[in-house]
C-alpha atoms as a PDB file:
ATOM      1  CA  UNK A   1      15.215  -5.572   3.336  1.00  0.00           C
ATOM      2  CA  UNK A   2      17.764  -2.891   2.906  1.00  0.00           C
ATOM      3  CA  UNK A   3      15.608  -0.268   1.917  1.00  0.00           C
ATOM      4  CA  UNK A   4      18.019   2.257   2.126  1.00  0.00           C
ATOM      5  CA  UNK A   5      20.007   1.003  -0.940  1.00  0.00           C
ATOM      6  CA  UNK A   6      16.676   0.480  -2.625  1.00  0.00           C
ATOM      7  CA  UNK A   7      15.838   4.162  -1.999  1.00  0.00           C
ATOM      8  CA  UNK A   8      19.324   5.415  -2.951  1.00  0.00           C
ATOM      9  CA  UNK A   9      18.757   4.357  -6.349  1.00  0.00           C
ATOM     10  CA  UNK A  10      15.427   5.894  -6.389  1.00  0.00           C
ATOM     11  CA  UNK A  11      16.497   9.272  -5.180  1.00  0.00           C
ATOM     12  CA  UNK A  12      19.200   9.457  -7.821  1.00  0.00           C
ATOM     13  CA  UNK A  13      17.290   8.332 -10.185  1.00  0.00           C
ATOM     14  CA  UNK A  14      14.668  11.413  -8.965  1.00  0.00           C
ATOM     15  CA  UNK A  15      17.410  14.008  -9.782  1.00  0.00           C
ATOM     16  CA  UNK A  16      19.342  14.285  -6.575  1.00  0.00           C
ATOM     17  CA  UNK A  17      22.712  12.647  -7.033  1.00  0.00           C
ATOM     18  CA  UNK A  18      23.371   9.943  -4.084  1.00  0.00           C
ATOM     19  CA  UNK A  19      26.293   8.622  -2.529  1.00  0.00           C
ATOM     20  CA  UNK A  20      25.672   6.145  -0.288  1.00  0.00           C
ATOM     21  CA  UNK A  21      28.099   4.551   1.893  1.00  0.00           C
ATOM     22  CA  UNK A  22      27.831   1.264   3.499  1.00  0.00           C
ATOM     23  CA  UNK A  23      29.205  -2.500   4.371  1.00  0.00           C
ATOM     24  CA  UNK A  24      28.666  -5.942   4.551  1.00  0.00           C
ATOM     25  CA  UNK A  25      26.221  -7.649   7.003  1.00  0.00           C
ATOM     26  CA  UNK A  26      27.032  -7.666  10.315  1.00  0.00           C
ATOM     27  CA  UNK A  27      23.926  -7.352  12.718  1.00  0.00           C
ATOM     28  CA  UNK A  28      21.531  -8.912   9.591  1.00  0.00           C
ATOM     29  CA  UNK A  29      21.622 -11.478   6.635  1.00  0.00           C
ATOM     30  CA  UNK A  30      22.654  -8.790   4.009  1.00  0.00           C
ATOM     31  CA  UNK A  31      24.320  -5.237   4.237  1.00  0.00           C
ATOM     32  CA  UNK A  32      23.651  -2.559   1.574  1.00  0.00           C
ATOM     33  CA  UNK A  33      27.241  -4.008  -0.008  1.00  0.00           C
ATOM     34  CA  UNK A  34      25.827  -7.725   0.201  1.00  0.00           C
ATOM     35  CA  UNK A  35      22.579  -6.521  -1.884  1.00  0.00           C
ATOM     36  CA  UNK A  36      24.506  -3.675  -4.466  1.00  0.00           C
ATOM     37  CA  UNK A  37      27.038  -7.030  -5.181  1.00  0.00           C
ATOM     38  CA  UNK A  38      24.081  -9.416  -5.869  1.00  0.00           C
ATOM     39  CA  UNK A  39      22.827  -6.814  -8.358  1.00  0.00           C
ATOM     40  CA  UNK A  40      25.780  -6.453 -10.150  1.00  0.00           C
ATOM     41  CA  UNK A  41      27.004  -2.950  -8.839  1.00  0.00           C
ATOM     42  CA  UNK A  42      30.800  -2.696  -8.189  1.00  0.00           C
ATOM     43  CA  UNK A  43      31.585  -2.262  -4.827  1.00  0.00           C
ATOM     44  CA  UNK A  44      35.151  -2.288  -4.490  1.00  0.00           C
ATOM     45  CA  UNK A  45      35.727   1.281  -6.344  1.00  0.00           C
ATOM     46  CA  UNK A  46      37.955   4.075  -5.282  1.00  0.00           C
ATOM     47  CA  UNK A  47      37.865   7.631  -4.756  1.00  0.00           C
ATOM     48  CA  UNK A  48      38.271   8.850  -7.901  1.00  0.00           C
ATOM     49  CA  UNK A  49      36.030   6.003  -9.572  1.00  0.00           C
ATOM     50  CA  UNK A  50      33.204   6.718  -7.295  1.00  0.00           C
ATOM     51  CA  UNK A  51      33.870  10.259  -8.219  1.00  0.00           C
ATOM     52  CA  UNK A  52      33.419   9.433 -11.849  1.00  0.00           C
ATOM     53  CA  UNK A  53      30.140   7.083 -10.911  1.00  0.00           C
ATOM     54  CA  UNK A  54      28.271  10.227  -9.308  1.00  0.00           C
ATOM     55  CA  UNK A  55      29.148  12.049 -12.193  1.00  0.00           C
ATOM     56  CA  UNK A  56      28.575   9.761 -15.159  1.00  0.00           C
ATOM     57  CA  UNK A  57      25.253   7.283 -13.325  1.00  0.00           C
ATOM     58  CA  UNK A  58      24.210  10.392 -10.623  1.00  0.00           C
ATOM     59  CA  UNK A  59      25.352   7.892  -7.666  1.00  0.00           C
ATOM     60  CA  UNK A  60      27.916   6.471  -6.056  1.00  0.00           C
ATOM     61  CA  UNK A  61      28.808   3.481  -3.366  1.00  0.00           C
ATOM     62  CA  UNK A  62      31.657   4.078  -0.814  1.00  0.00           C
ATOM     63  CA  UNK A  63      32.803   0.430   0.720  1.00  0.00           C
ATOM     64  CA  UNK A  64      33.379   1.171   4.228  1.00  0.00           C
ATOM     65  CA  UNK A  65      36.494  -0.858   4.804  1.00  0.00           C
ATOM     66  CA  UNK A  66      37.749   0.777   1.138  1.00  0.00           C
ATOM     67  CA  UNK A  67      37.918   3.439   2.724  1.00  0.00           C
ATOM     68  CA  UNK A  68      38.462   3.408   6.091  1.00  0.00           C
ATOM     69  CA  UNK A  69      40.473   0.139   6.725  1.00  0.00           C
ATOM     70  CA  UNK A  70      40.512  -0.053  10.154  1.00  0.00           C
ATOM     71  CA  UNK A  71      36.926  -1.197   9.732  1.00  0.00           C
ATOM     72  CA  UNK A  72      38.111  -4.511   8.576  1.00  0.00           C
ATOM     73  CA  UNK A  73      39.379  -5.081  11.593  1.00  0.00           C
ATOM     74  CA  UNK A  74      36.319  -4.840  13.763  1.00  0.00           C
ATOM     75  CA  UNK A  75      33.688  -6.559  11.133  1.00  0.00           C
ATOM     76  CA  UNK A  76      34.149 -10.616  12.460  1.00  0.00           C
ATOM     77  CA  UNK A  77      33.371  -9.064  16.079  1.00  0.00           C
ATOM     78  CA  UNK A  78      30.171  -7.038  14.720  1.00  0.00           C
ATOM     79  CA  UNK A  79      29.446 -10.275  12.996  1.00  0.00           C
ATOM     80  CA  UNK A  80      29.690 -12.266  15.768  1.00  0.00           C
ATOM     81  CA  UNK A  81      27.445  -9.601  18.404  1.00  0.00           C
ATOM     82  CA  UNK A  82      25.002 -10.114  15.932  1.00  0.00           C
ATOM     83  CA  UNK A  83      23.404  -7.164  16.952  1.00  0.00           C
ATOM     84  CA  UNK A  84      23.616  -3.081  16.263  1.00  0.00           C
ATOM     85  CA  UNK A  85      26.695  -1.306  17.323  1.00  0.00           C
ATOM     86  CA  UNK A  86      28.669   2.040  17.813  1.00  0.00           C
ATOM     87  CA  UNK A  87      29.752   0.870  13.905  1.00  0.00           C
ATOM     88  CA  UNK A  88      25.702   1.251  13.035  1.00  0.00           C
ATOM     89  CA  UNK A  89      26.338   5.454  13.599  1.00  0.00           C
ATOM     90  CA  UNK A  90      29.713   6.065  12.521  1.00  0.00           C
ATOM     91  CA  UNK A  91      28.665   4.635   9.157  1.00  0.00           C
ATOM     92  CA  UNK A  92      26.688   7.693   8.627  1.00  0.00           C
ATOM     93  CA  UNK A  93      28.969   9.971  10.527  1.00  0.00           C
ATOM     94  CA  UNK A  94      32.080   9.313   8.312  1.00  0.00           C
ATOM     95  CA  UNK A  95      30.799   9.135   4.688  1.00  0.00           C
ATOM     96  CA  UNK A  96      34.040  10.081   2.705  1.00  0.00           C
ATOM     97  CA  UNK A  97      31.729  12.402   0.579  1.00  0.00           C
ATOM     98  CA  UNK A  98      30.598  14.293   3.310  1.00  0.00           C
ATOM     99  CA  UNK A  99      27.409  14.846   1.402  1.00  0.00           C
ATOM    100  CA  UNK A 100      25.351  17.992   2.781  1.00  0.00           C
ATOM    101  CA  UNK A 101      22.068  16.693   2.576  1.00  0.00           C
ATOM    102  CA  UNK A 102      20.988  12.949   3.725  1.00  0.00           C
ATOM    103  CA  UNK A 103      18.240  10.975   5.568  1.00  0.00           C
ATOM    104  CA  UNK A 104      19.703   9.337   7.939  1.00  0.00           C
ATOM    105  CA  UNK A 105      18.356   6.018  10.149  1.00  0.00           C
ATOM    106  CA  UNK A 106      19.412   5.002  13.622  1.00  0.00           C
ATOM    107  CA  UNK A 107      18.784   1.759  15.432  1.00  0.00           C
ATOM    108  CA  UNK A 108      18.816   3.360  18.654  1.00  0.00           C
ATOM    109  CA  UNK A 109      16.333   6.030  19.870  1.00  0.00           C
ATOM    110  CA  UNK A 110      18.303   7.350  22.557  1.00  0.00           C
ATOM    111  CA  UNK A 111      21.239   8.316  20.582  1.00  0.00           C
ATOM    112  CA  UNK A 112      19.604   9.599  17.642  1.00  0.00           C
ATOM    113  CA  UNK A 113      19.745  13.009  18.959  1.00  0.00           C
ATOM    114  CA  UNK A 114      23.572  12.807  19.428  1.00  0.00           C
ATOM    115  CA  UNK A 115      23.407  11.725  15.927  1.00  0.00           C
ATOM    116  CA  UNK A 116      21.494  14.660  15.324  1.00  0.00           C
ATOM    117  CA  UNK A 117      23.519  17.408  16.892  1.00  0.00           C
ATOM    118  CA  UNK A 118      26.753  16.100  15.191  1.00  0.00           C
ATOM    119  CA  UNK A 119      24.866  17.451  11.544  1.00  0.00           C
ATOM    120  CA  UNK A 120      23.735  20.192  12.981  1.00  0.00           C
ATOM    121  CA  UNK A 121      27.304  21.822  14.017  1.00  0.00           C
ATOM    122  CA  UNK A 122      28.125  20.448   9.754  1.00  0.00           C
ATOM    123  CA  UNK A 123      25.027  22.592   9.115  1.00  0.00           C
ATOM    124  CA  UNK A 124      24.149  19.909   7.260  1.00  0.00           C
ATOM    125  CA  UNK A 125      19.978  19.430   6.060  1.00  0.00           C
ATOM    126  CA  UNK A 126      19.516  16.170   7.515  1.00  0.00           C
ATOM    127  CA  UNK A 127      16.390  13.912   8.865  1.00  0.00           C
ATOM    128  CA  UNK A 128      17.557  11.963  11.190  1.00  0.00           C
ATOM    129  CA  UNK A 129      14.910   8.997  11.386  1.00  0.00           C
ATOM    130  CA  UNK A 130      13.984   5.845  14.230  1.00  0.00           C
ATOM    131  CA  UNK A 131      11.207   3.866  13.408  1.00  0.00           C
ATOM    132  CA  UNK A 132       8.909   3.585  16.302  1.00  0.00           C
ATOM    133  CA  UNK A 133       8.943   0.140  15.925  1.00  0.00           C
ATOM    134  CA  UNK A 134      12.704  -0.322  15.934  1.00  0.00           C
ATOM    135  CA  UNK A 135      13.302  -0.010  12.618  1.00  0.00           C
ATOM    136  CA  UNK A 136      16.399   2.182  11.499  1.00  0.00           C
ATOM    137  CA  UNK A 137      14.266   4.075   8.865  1.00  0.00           C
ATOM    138  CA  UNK A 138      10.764   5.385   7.888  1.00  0.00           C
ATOM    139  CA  UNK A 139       8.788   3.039   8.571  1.00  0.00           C
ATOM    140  CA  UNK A 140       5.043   2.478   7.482  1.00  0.00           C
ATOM    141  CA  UNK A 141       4.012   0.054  10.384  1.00  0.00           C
ATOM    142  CA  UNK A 142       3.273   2.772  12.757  1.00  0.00           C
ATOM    143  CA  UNK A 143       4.985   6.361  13.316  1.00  0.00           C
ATOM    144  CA  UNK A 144       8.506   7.260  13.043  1.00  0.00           C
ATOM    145  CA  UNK A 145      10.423   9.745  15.018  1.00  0.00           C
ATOM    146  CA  UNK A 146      12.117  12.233  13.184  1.00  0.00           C
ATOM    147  CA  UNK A 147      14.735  14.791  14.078  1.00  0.00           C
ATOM    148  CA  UNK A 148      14.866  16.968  11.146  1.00  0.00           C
ATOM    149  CA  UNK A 149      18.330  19.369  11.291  1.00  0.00           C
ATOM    150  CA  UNK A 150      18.207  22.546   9.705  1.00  0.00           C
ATOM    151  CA  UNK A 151      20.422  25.972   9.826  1.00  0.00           C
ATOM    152  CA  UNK A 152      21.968  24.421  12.520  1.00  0.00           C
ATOM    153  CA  UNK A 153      19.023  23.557  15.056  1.00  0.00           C
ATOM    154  CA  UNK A 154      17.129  20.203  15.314  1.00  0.00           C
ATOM    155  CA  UNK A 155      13.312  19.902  15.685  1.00  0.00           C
ATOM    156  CA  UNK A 156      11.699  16.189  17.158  1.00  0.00           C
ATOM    157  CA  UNK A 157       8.960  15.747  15.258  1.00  0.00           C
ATOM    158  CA  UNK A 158       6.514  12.350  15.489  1.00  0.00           C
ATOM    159  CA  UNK A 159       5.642  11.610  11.333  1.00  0.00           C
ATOM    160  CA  UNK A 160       2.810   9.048  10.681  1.00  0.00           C
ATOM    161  CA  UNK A 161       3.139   8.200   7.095  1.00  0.00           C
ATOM    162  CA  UNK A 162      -0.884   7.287   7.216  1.00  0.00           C
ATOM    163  CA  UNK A 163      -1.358  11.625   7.076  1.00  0.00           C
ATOM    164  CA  UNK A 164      -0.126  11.200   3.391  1.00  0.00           C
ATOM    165  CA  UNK A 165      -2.110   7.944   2.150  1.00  0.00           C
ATOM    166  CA  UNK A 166       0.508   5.452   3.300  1.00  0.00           C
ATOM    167  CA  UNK A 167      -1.706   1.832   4.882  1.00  0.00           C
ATOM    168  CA  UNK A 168      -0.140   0.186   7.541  1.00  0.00           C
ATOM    169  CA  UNK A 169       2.114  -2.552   6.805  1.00  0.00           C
ATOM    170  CA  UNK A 170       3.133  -5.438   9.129  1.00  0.00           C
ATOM    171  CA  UNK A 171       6.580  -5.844  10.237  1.00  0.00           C
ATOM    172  CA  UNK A 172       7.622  -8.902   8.668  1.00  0.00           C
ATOM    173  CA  UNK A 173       6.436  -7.460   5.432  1.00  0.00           C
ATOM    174  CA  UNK A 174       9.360  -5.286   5.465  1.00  0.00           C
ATOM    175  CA  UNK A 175      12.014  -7.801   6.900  1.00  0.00           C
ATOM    176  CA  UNK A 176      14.976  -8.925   4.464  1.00  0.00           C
ATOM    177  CA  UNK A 177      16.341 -12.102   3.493  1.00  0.00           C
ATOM    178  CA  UNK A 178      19.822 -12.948   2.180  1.00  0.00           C
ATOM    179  CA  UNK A 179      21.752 -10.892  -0.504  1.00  0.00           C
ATOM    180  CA  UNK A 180      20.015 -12.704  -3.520  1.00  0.00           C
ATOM    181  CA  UNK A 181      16.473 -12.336  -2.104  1.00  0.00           C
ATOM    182  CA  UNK A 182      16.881  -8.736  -1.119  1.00  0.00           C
ATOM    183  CA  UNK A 183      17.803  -8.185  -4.711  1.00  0.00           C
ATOM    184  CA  UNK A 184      15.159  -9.668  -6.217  1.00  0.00           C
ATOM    185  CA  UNK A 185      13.272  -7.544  -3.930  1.00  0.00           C
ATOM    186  CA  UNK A 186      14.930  -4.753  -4.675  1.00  0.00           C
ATOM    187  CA  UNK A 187      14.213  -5.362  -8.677  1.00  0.00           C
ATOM    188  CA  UNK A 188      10.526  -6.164  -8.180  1.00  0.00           C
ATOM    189  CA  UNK A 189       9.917  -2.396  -6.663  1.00  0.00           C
ATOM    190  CA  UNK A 190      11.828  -1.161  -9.503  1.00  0.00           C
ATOM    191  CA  UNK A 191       9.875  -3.374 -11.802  1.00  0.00           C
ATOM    192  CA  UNK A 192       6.728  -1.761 -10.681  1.00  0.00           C
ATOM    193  CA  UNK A 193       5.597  -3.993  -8.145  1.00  0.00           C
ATOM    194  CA  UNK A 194       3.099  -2.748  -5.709  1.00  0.00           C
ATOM    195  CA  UNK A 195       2.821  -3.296  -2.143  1.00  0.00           C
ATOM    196  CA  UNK A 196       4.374  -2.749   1.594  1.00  0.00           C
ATOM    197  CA  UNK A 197       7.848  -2.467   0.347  1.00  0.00           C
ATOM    198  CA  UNK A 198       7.468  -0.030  -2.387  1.00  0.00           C
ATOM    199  CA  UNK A 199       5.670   2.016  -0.024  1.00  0.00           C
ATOM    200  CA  UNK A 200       8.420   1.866   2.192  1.00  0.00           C
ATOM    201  CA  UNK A 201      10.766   2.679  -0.530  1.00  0.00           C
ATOM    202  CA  UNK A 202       9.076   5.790  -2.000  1.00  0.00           C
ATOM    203  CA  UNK A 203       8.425   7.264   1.672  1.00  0.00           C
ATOM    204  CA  UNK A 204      11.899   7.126   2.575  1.00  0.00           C
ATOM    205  CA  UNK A 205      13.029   8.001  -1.134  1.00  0.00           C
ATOM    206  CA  UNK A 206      10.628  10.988  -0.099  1.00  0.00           C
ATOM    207  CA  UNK A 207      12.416  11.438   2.821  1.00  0.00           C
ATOM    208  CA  UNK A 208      16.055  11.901   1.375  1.00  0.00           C
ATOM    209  CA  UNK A 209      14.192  14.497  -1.297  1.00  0.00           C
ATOM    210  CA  UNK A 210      13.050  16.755   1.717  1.00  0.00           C
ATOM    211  CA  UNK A 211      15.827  16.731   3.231  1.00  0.00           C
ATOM    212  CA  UNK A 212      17.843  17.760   0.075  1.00  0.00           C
ATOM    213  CA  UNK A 213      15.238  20.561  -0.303  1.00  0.00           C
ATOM    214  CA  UNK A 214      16.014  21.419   2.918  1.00  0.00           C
ATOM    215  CA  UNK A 215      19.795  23.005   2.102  1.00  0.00           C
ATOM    216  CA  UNK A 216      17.146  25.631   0.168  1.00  0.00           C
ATOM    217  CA  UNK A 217      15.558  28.181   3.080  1.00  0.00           C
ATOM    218  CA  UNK A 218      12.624  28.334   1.179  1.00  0.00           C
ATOM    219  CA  UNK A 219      11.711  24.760   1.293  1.00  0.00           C
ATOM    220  CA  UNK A 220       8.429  24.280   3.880  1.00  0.00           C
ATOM    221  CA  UNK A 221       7.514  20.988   4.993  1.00  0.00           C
ATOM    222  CA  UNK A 222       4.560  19.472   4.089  1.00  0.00           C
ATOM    223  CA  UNK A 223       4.781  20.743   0.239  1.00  0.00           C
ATOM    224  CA  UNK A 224       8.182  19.276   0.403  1.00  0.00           C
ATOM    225  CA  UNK A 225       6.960  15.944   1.409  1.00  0.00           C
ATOM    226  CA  UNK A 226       3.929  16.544  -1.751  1.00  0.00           C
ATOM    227  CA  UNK A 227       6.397  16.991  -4.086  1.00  0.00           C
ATOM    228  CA  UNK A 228       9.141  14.161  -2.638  1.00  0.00           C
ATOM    229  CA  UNK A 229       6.456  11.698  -2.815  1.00  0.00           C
ATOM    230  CA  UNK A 230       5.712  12.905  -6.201  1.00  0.00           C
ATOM    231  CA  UNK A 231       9.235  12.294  -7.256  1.00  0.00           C
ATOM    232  CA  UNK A 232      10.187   9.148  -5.482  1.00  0.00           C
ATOM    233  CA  UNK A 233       7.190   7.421  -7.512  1.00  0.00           C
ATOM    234  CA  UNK A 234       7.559   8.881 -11.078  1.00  0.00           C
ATOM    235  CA  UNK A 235      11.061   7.454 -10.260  1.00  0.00           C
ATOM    236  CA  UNK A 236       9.990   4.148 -10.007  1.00  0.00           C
ATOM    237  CA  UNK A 237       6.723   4.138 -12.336  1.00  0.00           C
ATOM    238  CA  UNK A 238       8.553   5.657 -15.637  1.00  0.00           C
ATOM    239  CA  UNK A 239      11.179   3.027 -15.184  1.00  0.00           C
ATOM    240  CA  UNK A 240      13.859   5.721 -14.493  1.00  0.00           C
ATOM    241  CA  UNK A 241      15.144   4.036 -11.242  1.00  0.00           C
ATOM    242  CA  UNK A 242      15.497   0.776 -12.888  1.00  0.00           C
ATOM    243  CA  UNK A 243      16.882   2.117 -16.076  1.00  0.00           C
ATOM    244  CA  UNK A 244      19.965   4.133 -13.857  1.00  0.00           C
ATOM    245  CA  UNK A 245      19.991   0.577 -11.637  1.00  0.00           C
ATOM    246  CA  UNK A 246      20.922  -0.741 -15.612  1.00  0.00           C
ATOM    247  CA  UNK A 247      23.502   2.030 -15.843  1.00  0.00           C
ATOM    248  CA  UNK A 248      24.936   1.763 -12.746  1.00  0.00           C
ATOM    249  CA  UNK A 249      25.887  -1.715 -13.093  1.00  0.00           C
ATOM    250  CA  UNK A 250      26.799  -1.057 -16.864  1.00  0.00           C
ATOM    251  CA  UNK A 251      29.532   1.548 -15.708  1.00  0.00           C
ATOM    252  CA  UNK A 252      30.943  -0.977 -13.433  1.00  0.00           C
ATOM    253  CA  UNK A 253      31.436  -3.631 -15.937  1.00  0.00           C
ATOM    254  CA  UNK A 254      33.203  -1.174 -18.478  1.00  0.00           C
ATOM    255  CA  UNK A 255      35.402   0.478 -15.750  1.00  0.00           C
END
């Protein structure tokens, strides 16, 4: 369903300037680059474009083989394993921006930690996040493990979204289709449109708010989580997420 892209724009348009970096499809029907083209975003952009996205829209999308071109040489082989790889962490690991703050998913439990440790010797303020049910983000079907990375340390936490109002969705409620069905999906929540997605999208919106708070040492837990939820739906109810979604793909067009 790509929520990640989904709650990229909502973050941004929350306050806290994004830059997400991604790719095409290779262990699903649709990457976060399949879904941003559908919408109309530009994908293709370079450094200094991006650059000039962040700071004219408040986000920006790095294209993984734009900017590191070896990746073009593995993506038929990732396409054709079908399945998560070693490509699924160093797409995190080597956003260009090097952004300080993030939440961060990984499809595999066991290596989340390595994932982990890596921000925490950036000193980066990072949650690190495995669905317990195999998804690589917060999920609302059951708990989610967590390993939030502060001031260099990292804490394993177990977070059950139902502690904050969240019901418990099924799993196929969150599961994606093709580029041009995740982005109708994708403007439905930012329509308004109620249900297990959006939920999905505001907690992990949420999510990516903590963990920016986090780069503050002042920032405690649960009222960062309060106030992240708080933000990541205003976002979405007041029509600012679609309304930078409009921009976004506006700036692209006149670039």
């Amino acid at each position: 369903m790509n929520l990640s892209t989904m709650a990229a724009i909502v973050v941004a348009a929350a306050g806290v300037p994004v830059v997400k970096h991604g790719n095409r499809a290779a262990s699903s029907l649709s990457g976060g680059a399949d879904t941003l083209e559908a919408l109309g975003v530009r994908i293709d952009l370079g450094p200094d474009l991006v650059a000039r996205s962040l700071a004219e829209v408040g986000i920006g999308f790095c294209f993984a083989p734009r900017f590191h071109p070896s990746y073009r040489h593995a993506a038929a082989v990732r396409r054709e394993i079908g399945v998560p790889t070693v490509f699924n962490l160093l797409g995190p690991l080597t956003n260009p921006a090097r952004p300080r703050a993030g939440l961060i998913g990984c499809a595999f439990a066991d290596l989340a930690e390595v994932m982990a440790g890596v921000f925490a010797a950036r000193r980066s303020s990072v949650l690190v996040v495995h669905g317990d049910d195999g998804l690589d983000e917060l999920t609302t079907t059951t708990t989610s493990t967590i390993w939030r990375v502060a001031a260099g340390s990292v804490d394993k936490l177990t977070f059950d979204p139902a502690g904050f109002g969240f019901a418990r969705a099924q799993l196929d409620q969150l599961a994606g289709g093709d580029a041009q069905a995740n982005a109708a999906a994708v403007r439905a929540v930012l329509g308004g449109a109620r249900g297990p997605v959006r939920d999905a999208v505001v907690l992990n919106a949420a999510g990516a708010i903590v963990a920016h708070a986090g780069l503050s040492s002042r920032a405690e837990w649960l009222p960062a989580w309060e106030e992240g939820l708080r933000r990541a739906s205003a976002a979405i109810d007041t029509g600012a997420a679609e309304q930078l979604l409009a921009r976004w793909v506006r700036f692209g067009r006149q670039i």
